[in-house]
Protein backbone atom coordinates (compact mmCIF):
# COMPACT_ATOMS: atom_id res chain seq x y z
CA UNK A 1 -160.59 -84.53 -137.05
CA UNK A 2 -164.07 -83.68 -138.94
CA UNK A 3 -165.87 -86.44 -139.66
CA UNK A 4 -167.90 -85.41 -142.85
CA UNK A 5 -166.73 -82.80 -145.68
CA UNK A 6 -168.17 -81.60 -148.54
CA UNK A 7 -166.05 -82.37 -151.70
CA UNK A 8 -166.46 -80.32 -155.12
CA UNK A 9 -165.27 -82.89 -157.53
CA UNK A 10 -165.38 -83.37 -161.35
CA UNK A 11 -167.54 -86.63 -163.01
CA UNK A 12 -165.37 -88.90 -165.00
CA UNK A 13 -168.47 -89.35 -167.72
CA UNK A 14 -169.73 -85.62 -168.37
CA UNK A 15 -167.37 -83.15 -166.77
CA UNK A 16 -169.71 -81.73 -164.78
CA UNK A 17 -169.27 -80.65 -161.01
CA UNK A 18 -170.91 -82.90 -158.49
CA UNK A 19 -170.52 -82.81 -154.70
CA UNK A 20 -169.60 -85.68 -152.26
CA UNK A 21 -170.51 -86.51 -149.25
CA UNK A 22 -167.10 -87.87 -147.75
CA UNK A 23 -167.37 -89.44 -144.65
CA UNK A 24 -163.75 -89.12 -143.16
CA UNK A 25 -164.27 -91.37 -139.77
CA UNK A 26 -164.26 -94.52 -141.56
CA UNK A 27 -160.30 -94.74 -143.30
CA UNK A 28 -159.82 -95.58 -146.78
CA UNK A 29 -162.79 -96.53 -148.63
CA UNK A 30 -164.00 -97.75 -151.66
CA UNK A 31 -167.49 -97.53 -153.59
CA UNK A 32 -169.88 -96.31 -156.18
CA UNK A 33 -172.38 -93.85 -156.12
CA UNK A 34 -174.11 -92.09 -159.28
CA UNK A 35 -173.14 -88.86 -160.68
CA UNK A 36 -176.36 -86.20 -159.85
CA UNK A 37 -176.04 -84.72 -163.70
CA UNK A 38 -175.73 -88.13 -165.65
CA UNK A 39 -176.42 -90.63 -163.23
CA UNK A 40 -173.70 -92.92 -164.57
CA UNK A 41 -171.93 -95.10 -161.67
CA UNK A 42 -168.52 -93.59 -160.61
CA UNK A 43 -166.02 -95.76 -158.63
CA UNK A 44 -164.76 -93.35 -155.86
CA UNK A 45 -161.94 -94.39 -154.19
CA UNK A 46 -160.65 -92.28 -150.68
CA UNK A 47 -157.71 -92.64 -148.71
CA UNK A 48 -157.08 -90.62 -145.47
CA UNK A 49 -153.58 -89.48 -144.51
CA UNK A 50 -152.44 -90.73 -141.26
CA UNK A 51 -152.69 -87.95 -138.89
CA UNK A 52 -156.23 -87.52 -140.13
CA UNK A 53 -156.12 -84.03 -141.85
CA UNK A 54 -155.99 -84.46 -145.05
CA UNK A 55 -157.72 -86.77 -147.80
CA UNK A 56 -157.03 -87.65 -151.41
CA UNK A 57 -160.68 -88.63 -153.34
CA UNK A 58 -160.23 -90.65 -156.89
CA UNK A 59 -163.22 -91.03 -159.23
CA UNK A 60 -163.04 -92.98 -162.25
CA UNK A 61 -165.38 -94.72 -164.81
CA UNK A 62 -166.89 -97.78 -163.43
CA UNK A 63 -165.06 -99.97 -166.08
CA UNK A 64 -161.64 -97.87 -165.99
């Protein structure tokens, strides 16, 4: 299992591409971090399948 990958995702607020740090050792997690282009807050939410290779990543407005 790889503990860290590199996520090309989409910002809920402008659109624009931003990368995430995922850190993949930890299981399902939940926080915010700023988008790099607008620096609005996103709520990122990541769940980790069960055998460990694969992830699903959800970002949404912090008041969605």
């Amino acid at each position: 299992m790889r503990a860290l990958e590199e996520a090309l995702l989409q910002c809920p607020h402008c659109g624009e591409s931003i990368t995430l740090l995922l850190d993949l050792s930890g299981g399902p997690q939940a926080y915010t971090e700023d988008c790099q282009v607008c620096c609005q807050p996103i709520h990122v939410n990541l769940w980790i399948d069960t055998d460990g290779d694969d992830y699903h990543v959800d970002l949404r407005r912090e008041q969605d």
